[in-house]
N, C-alpha and C. Protein backbone atom coordinates (compact mmCIF):
# COMPACT_ATOMS: atom_id res chain seq x y z
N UNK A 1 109.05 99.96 89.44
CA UNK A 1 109.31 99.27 90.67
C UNK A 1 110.81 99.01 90.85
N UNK A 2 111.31 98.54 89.69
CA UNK A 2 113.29 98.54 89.99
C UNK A 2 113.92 99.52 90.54
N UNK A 3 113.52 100.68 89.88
CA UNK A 3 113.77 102.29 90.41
C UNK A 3 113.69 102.30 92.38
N UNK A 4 112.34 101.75 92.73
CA UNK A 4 111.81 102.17 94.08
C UNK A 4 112.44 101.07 94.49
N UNK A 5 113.02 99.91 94.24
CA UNK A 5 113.70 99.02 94.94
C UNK A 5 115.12 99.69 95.15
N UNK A 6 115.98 99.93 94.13
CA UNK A 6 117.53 100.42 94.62
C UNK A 6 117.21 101.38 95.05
N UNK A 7 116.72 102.66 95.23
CA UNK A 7 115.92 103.34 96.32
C UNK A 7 116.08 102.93 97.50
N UNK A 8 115.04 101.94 98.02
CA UNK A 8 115.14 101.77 99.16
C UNK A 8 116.14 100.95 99.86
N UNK A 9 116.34 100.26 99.01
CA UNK A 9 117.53 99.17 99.30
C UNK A 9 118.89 99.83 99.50
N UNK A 10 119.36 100.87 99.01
CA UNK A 10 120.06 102.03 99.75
C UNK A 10 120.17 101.98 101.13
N UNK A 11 119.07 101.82 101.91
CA UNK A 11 119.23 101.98 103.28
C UNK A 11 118.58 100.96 104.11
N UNK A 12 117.60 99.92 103.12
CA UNK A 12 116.96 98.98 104.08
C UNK A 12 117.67 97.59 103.51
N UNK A 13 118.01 97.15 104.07
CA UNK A 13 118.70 95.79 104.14
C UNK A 13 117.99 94.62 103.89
N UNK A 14 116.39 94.62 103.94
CA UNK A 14 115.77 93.05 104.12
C UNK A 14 114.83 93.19 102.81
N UNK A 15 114.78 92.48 102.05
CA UNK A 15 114.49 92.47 100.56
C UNK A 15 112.99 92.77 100.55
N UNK A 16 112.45 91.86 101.60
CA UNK A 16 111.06 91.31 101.97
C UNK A 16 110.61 92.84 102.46
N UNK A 17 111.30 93.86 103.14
CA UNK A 17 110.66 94.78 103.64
C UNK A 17 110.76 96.14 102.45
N UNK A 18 111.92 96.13 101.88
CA UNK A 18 112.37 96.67 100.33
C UNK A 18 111.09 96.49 99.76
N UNK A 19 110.52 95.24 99.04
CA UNK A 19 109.47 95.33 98.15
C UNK A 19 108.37 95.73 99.05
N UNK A 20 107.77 95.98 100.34
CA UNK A 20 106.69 95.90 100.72
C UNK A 20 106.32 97.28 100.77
N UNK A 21 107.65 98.46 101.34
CA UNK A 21 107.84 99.47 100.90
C UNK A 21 107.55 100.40 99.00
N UNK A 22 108.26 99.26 98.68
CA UNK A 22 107.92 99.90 97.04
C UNK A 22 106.36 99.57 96.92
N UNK A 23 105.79 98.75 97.02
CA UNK A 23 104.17 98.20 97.37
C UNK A 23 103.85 99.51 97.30
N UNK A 24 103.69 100.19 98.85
CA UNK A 24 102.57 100.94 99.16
C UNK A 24 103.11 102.63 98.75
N UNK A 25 104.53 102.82 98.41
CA UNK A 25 104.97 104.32 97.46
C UNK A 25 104.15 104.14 96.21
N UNK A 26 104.18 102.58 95.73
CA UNK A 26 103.40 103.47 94.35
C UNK A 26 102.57 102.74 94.42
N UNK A 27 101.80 102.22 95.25
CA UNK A 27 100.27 102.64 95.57
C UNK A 27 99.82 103.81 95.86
N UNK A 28 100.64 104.60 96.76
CA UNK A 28 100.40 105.84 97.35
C UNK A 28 100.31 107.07 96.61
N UNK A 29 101.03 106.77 95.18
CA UNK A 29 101.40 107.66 94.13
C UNK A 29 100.13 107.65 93.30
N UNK A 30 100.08 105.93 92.84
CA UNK A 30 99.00 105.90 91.80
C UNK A 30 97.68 106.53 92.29
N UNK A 31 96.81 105.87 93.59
CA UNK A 31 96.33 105.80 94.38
C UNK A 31 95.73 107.74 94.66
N UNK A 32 96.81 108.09 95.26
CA UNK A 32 96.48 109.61 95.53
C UNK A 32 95.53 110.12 94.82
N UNK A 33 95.25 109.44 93.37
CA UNK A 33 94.77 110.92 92.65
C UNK A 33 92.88 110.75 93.23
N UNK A 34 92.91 109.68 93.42
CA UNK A 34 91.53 108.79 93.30
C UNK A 34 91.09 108.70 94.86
N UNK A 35 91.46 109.21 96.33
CA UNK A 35 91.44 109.01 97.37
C UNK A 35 90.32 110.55 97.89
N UNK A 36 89.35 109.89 98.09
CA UNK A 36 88.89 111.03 98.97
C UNK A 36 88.24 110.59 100.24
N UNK A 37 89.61 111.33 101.64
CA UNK A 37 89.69 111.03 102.86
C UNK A 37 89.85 112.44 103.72
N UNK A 38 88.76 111.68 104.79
CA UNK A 38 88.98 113.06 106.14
C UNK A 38 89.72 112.37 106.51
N UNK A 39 90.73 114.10 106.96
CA UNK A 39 92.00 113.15 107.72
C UNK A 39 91.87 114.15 109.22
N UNK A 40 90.54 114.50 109.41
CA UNK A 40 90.37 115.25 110.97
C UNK A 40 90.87 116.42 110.73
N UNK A 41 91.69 116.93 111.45
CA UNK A 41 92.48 117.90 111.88
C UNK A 41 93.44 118.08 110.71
N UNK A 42 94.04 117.35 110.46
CA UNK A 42 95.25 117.10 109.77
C UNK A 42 95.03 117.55 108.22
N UNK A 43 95.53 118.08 107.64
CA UNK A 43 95.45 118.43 106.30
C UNK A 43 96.22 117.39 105.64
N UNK A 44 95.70 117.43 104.34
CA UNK A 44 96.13 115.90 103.18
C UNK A 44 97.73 116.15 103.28
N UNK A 45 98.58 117.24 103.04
CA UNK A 45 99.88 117.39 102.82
C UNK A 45 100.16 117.25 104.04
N UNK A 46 99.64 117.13 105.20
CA UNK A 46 100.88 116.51 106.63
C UNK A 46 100.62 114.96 106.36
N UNK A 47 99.51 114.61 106.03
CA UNK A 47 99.12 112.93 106.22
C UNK A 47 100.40 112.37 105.15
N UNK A 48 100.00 112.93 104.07
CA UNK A 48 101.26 112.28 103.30
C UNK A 48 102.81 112.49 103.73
N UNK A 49 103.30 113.90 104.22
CA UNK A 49 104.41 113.57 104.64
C UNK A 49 104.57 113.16 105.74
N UNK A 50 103.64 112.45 106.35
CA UNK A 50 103.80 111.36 107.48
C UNK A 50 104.34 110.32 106.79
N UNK A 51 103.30 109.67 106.10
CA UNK A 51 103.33 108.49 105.20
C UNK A 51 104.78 108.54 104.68
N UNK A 52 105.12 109.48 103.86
CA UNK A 52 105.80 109.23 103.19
C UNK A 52 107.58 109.40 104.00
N UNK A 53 107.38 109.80 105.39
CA UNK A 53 108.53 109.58 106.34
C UNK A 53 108.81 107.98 106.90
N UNK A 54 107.40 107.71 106.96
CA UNK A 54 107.60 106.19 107.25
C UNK A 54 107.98 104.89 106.36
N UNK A 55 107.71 105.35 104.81
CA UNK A 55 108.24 104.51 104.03
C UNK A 55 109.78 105.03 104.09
N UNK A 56 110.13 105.92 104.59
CA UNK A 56 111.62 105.98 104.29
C UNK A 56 112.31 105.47 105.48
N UNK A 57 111.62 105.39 106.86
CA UNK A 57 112.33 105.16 107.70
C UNK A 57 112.57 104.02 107.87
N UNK A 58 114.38 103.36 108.55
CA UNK A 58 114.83 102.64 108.28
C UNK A 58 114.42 101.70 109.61
């Protein structure tokens, strides 16, 4: 989690939104292996790099 904090804290400024971010990356990490979801249309590798555009965006 220290790792995914100076990470994000690189570019996000509010501490409170920093940890809430590291929260759901490594939820999303741990999580993945164990997830079985229709995602419609969408194949698992766009859903995640959705996801994983929005934890980065500032």
């Amino acid at each position: 989690m220290a790792y995914l904090r100076v990470l994000f804290g690189a570019f996000c400024p509010d501490e409170d939104d920093v940890e809430a971010r590291c929260m759901l990356a490594f939820s999303l990490l741990v999580g993945n292996h164990f997830m079985a979801a229709d995602h419609g249309t969408r194949s698992r590798a766009d859903v995640l790099e959705r996801a994983v555009r929005l934890l980065e965006a500032s």
